[in-house]
Protein backbone atom coordinates (compact mmCIF):
# COMPACT_ATOMS: atom_id res chain seq x y z
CA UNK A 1 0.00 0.00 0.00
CA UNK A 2 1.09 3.12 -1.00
CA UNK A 3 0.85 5.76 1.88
CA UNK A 4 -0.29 9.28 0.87
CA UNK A 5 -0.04 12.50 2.12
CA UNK A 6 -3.17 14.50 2.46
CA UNK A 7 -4.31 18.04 3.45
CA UNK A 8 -2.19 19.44 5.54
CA UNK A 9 0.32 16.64 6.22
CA UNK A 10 3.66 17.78 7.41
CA UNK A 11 6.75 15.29 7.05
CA UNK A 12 9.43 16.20 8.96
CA UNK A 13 13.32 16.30 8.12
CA UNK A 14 15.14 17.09 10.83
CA UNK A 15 14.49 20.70 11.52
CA UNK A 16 13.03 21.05 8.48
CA UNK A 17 8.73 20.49 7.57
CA UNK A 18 7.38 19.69 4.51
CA UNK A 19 3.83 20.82 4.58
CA UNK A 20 1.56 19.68 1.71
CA UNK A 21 -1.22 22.03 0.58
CA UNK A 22 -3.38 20.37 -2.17
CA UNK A 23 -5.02 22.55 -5.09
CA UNK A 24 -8.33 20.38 -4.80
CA UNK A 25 -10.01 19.12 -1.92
CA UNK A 26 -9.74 15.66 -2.97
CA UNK A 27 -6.02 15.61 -3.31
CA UNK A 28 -3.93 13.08 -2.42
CA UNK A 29 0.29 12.98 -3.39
CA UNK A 30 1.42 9.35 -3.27
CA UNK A 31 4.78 9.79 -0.99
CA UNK A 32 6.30 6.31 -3.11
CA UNK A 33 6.37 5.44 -6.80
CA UNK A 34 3.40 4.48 -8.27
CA UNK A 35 1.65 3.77 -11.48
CA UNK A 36 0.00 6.58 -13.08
CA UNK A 37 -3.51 5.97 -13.00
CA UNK A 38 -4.99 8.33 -15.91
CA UNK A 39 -5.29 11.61 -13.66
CA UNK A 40 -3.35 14.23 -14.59
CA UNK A 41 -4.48 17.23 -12.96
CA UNK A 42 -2.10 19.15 -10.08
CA UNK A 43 -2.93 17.70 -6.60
CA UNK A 44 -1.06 20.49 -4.77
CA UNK A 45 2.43 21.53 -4.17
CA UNK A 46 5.20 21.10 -1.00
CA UNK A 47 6.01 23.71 0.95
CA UNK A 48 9.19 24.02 2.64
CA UNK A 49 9.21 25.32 6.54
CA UNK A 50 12.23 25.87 8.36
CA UNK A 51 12.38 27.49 11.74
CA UNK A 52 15.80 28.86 11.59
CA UNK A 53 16.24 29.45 8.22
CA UNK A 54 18.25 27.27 5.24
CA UNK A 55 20.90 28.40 6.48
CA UNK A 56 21.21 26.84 9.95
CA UNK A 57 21.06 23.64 7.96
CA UNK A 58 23.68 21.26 8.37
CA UNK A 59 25.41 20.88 4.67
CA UNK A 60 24.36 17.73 3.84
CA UNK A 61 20.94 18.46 4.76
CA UNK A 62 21.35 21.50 2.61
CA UNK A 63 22.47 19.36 -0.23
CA UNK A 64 19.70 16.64 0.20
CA UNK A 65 17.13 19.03 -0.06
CA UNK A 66 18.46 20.70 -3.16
CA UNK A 67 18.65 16.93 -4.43
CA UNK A 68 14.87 16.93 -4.06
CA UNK A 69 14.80 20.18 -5.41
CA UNK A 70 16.10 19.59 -8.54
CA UNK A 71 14.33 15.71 -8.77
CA UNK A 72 10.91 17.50 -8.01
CA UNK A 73 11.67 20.00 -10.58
CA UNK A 74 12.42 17.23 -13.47
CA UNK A 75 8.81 15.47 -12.39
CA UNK A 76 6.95 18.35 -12.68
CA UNK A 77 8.33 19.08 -16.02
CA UNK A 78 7.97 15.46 -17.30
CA UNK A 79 4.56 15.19 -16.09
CA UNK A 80 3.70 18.75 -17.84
CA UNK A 81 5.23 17.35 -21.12
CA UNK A 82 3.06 14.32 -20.09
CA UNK A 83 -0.25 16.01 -19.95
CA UNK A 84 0.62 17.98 -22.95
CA UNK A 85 0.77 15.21 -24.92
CA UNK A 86 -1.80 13.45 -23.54
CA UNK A 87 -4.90 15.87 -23.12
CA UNK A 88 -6.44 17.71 -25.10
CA UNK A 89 -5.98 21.70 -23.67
CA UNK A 90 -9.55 22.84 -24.90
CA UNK A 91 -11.64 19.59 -23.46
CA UNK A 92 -9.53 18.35 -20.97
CA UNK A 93 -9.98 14.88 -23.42
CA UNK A 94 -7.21 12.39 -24.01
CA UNK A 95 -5.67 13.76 -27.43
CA UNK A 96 -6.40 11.60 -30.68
CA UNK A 97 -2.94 9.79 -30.20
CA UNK A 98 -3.35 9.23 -26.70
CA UNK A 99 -7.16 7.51 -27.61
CA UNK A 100 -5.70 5.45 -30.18
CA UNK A 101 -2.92 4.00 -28.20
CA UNK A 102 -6.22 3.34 -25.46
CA UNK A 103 -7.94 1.49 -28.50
CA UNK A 104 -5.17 -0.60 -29.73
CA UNK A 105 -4.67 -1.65 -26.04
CA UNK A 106 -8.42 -2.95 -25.75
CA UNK A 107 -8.15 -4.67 -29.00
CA UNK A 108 -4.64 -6.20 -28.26
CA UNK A 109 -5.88 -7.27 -24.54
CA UNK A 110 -9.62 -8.66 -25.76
CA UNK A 111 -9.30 -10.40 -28.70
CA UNK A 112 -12.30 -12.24 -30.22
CA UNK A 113 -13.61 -13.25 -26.81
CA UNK A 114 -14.12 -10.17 -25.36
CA UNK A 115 -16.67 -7.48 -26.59
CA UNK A 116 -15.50 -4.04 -26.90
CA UNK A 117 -17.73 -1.12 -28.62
CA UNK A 118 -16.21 2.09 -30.36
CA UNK A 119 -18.70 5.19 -30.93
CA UNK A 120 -17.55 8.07 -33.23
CA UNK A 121 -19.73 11.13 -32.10
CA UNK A 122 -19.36 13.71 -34.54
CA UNK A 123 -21.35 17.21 -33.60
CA UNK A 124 -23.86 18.15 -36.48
CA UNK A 125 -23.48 21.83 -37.75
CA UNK A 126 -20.94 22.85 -35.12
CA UNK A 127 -19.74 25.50 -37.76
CA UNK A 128 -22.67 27.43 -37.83
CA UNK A 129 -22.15 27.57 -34.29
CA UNK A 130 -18.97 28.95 -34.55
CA UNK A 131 -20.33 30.96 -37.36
CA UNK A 132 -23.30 32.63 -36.06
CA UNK A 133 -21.49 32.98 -32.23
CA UNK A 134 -18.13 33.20 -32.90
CA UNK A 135 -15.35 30.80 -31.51
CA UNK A 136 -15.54 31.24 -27.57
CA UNK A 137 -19.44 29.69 -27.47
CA UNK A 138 -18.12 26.98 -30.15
CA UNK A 139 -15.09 26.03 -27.28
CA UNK A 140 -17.62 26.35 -24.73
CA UNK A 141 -19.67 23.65 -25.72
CA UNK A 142 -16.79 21.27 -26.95
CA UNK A 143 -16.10 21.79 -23.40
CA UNK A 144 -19.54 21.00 -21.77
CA UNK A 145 -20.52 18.02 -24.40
CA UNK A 146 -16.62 16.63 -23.05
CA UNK A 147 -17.92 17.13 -19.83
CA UNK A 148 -21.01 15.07 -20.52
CA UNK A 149 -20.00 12.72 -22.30
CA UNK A 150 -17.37 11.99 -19.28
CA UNK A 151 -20.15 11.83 -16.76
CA UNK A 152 -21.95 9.72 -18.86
CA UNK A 153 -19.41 6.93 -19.51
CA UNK A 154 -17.02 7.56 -16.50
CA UNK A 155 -15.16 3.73 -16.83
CA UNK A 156 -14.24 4.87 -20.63
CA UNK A 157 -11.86 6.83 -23.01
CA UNK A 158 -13.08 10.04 -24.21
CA UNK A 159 -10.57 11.45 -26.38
CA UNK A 160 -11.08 14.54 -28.74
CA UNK A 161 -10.56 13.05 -32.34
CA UNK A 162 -10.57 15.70 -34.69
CA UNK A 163 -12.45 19.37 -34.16
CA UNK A 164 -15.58 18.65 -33.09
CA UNK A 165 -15.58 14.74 -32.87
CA UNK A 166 -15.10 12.78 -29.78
CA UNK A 167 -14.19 8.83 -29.79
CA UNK A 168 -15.37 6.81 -26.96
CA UNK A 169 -13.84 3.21 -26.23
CA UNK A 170 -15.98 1.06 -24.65
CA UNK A 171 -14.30 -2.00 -23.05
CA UNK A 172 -16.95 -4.98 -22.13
CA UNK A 173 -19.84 -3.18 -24.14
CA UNK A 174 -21.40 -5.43 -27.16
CA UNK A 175 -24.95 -4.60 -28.87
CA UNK A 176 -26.74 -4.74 -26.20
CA UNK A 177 -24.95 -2.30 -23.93
């Protein structure tokens, strides 16, 4: 089990606390390696607390804590690269390439003997929406029919798969889901 530092945890190095002050209430930071597990949002950021200062710091507690510095620094700007690669900015959708890779997994891990359903929804006249209201109402309801379609089929892949056309993979549903 991995053990995980929530709202307002405080780990303690020496004179030194690491306080942990999530972005969302729900937050959790895993304090051990873990698999990713298809969230990508910020869960909140470590602060650093010391009572005398940096400076008071013994040197190799100095140096171990700008070891974590620079290792935090090199996660955040993998997983950044990460998310940019993987979600679409405008829906908050996996990107096309990251839906495909989702599909080819369900088709490699399923076979014949397990069902798996693929819907293509594709949003009729969306250009005369962006036509007749301009671009910011045609982005806001990408964003809301994401954000339905994710409510609606929260155990799936949503990912954006070209302008205004979402692709849903749908492990374990045949015709009659």
């Amino acid at each position: 089990a991995t053990a995980l530092l929530e709202h307002g945890d405080v780990v303690r190095l020496g004179d030194v606390e690491l306080l942990f002050l999530p972005v969302r209430e729900d937050a959790r930071l895993p304090v051990a390696p873990r698999a990713a597990e298809g969230k990508s949002d910020p869960v909140g950021a470590l602060v650093l607390l010391a009572a005398h200062g940096l400076d008071a710091l013994p040197d190799a507690d100095q140096q171990l804590l700008e070891a974590v510095a620079a290792q935090t620094a090199g996660l955040v700007r993998r997983a950044c690269l990460y998310r940019q690669a993987t979600v679409d900015h405008l829906t908050g959708l996996s990107t096309r390439a990251s839906t495909e890779r989702a599909l080819l997994r369900e088709l490699r891990r399923g076979g014949v003997s397990r069902p798996l359903s693929v819907l293509l929804l594709d949003l009729d006249h969306f250009k005369a929406i962006n036509d007749v209201h301009g671009h910011q109402v045609g982005d806001q309801v990408l964003r809301e029919v994401a954000r339905r379609t994710r409510a609606a089929l929260p155990a799936t892949v949503v990912g954006r798969w070209g302008g205004e056309e979402l692709l849903v993979v749908l492990p374990g549903a045949g015709p009659a889901e």
